[in-house]
Protein backbone atom coordinates (compact mmCIF):
# COMPACT_ATOMS: atom_id res chain seq x y z
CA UNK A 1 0.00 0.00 0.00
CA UNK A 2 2.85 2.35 0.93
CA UNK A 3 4.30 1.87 -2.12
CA UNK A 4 1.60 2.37 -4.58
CA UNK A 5 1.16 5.98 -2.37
CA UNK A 6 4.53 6.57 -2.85
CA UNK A 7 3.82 5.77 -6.90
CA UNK A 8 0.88 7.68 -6.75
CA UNK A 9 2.19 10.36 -5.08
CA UNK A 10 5.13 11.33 -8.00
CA UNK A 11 2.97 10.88 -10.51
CA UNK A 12 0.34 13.62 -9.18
CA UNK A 13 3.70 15.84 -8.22
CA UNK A 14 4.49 15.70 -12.27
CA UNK A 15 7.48 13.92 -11.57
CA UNK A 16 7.59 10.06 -13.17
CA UNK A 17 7.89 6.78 -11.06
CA UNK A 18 10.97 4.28 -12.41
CA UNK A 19 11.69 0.72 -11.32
CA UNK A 20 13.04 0.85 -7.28
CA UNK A 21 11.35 4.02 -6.23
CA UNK A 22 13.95 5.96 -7.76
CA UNK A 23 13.04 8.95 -9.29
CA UNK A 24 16.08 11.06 -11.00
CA UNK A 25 16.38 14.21 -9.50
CA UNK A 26 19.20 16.77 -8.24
CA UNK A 27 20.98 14.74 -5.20
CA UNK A 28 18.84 11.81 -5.96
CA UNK A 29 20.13 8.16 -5.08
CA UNK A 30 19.67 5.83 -7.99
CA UNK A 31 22.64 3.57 -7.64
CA UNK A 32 22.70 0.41 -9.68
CA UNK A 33 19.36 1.93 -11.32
CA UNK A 34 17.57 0.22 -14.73
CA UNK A 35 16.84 3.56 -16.06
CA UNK A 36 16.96 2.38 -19.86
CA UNK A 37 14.73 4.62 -22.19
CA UNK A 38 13.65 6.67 -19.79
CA UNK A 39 14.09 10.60 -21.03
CA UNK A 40 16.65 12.74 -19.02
CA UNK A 41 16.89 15.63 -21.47
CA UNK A 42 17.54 18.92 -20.09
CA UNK A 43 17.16 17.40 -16.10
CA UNK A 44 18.93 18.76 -13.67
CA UNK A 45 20.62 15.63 -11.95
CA UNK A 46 23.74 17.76 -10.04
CA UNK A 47 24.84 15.82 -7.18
CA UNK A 48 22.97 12.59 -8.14
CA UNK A 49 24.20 9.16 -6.95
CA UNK A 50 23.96 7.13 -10.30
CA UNK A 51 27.07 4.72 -9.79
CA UNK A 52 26.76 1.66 -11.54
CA UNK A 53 23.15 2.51 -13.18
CA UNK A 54 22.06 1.61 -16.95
CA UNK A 55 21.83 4.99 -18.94
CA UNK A 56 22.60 3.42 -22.52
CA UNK A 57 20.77 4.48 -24.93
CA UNK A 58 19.10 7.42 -22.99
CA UNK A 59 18.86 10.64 -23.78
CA UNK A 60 20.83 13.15 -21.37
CA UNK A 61 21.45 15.91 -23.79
CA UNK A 62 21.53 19.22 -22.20
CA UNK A 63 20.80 17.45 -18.54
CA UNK A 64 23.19 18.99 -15.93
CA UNK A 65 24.95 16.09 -14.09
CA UNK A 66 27.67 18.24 -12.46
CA UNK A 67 29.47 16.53 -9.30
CA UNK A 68 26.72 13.37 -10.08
CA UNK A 69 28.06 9.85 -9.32
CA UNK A 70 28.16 7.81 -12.56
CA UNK A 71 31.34 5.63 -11.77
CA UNK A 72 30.78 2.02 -13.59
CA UNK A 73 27.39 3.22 -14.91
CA UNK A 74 26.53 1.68 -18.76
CA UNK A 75 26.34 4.97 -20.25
CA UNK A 76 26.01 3.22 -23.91
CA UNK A 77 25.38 4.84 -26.85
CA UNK A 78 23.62 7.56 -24.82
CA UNK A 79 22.93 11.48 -26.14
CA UNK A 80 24.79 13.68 -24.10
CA UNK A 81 25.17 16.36 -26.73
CA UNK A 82 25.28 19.45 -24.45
CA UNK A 83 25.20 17.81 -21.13
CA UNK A 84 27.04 19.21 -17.85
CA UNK A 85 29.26 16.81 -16.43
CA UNK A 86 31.84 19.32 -14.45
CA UNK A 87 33.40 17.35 -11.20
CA UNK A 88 31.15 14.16 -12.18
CA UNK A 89 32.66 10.81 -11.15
CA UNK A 90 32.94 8.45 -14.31
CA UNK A 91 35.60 6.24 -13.16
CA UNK A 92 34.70 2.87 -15.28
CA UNK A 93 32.35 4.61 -16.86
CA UNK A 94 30.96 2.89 -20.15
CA UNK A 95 30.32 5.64 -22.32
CA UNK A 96 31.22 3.66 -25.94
CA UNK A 97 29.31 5.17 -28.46
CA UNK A 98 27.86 8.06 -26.79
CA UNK A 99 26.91 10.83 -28.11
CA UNK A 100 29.48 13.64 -26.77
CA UNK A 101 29.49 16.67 -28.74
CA UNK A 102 29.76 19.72 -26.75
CA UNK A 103 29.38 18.59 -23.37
CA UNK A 104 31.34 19.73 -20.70
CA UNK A 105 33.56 17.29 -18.02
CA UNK A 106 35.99 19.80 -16.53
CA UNK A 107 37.87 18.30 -13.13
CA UNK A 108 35.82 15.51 -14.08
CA UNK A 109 36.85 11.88 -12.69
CA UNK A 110 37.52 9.74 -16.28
CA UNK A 111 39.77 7.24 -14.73
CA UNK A 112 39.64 4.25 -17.01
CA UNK A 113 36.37 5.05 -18.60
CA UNK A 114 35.90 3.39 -22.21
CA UNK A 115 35.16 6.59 -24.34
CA UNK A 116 35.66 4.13 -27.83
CA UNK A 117 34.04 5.10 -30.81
CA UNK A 118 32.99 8.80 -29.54
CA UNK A 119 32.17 11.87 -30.95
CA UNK A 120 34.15 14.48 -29.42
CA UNK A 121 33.20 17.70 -30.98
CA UNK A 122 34.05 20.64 -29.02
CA UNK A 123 33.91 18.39 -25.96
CA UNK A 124 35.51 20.55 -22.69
CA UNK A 125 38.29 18.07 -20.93
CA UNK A 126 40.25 21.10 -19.24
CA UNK A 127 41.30 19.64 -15.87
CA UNK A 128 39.74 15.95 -16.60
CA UNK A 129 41.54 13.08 -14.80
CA UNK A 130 41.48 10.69 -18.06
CA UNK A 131 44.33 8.50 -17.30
CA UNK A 132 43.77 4.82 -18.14
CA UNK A 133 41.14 6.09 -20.38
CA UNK A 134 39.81 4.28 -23.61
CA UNK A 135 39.76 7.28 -26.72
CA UNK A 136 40.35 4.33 -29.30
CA UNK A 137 38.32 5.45 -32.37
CA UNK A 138 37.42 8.68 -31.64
CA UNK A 139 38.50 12.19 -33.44
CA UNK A 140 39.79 14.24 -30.55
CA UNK A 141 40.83 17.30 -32.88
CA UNK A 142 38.39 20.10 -31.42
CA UNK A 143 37.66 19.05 -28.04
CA UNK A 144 40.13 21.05 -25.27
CA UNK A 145 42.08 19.38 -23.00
CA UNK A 146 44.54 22.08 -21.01
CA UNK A 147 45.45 20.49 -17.64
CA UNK A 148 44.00 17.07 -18.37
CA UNK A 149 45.84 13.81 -17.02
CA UNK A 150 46.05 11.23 -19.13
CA UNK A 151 48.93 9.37 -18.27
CA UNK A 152 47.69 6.01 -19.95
CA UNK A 153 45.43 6.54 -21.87
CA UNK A 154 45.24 5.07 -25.20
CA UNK A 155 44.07 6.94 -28.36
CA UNK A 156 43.14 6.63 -31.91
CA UNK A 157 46.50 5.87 -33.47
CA UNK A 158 46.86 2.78 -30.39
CA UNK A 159 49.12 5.39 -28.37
CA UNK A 160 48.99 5.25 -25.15
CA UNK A 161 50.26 8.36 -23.09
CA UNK A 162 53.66 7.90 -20.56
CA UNK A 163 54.23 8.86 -17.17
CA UNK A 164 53.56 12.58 -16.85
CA UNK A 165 51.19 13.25 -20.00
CA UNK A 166 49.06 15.93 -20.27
CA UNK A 167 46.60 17.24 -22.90
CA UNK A 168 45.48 15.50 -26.65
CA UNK A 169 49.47 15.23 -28.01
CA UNK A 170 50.54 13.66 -24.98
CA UNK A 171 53.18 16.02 -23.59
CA UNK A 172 54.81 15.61 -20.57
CA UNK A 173 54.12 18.15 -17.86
CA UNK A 174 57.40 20.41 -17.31
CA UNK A 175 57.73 21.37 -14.09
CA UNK A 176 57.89 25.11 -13.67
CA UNK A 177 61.49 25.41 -12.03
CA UNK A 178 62.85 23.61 -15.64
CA UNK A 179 60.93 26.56 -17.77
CA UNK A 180 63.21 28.96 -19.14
């Protein structure tokens, strides 16, 4: 009974009811979530815990997930054209195929996320912690990466960045008492 009140009780708020009781909000905890085809465009999901949930295929585009919780989530294949992903934890993160183009993940956590076969058009990596990071198959030419790690990752061309990288040509940091 509680729960169908509970049901009930989002639906006549305007929100929507998912599977668990979760219900994807700012702060909201929808870890390990089955959110598949449900439509996240333009939400505002800052702060959300959404750590191992199934997001592939949805559509996030313009949804503002800064400092949200997605570390392991299946982000496959989703649209995130736009979206806000400043500070967001993505360590693990399965985000193959996804739809990338113009979204923002500054001092985002990217540890060994599989970004394969993304668009990256005009994406924002400035301060991004990418090391160990997939970018096989993907055309990194316009998106910006000042101050990103990404000591290990592996790109297109089957590089993969030493000790020390930083940004898309993966230079190695020079510490400021060696500048001229």
């Amino acid at each position: 009974m509680f729960r169908l009140a509970l049901v009930l009780a989002v639906m006549f708020a305007g929100g929507d009811a998912y599977a668990g009781e979760c219900v994807p909000a700012a702060r909201a905890h929808c870890a390990s979530a089955d959110l598949r085809g449900v439509d996240l465009a333009e939400r505002d999901l800052a702060g959300a815990d959404l750590a191992r949930a199934n997001l592939s295929a949805d559509d996030l585009s313009g949804a503002d997930l800064r400092d949200a919780d997605l570390s392991h989530a299946n982000l496959y294949a989703a649209d995130m054209m736009a979206t806000k992903l400043d500070r967001a934890r993505l360590r693990g993160a399965n985000l193959r195929q996804a739809h990338l183009e113009n979204a923002s993940f500054g001092g985002a956590d990217l540890r060994d996320a599989d970004l394969s076969y993304t668009a990256l058009d005009d994406v924002d990596f400035r301060g991004a912690d990418l090391r160990g990071a997939n970018l096989r198959m993907t055309n990194p030419n316009s998106a910006k990466f000042d101050g990103a790690e990404i000591e290990g990752a592996i790109w297109s061309s089957g590089a993969i960045c030493g000790p020390g990288s930083m940004g898309a040509d993966c230079r190695v940091k020079v510490p400021s008492a060696a500048k001229p």
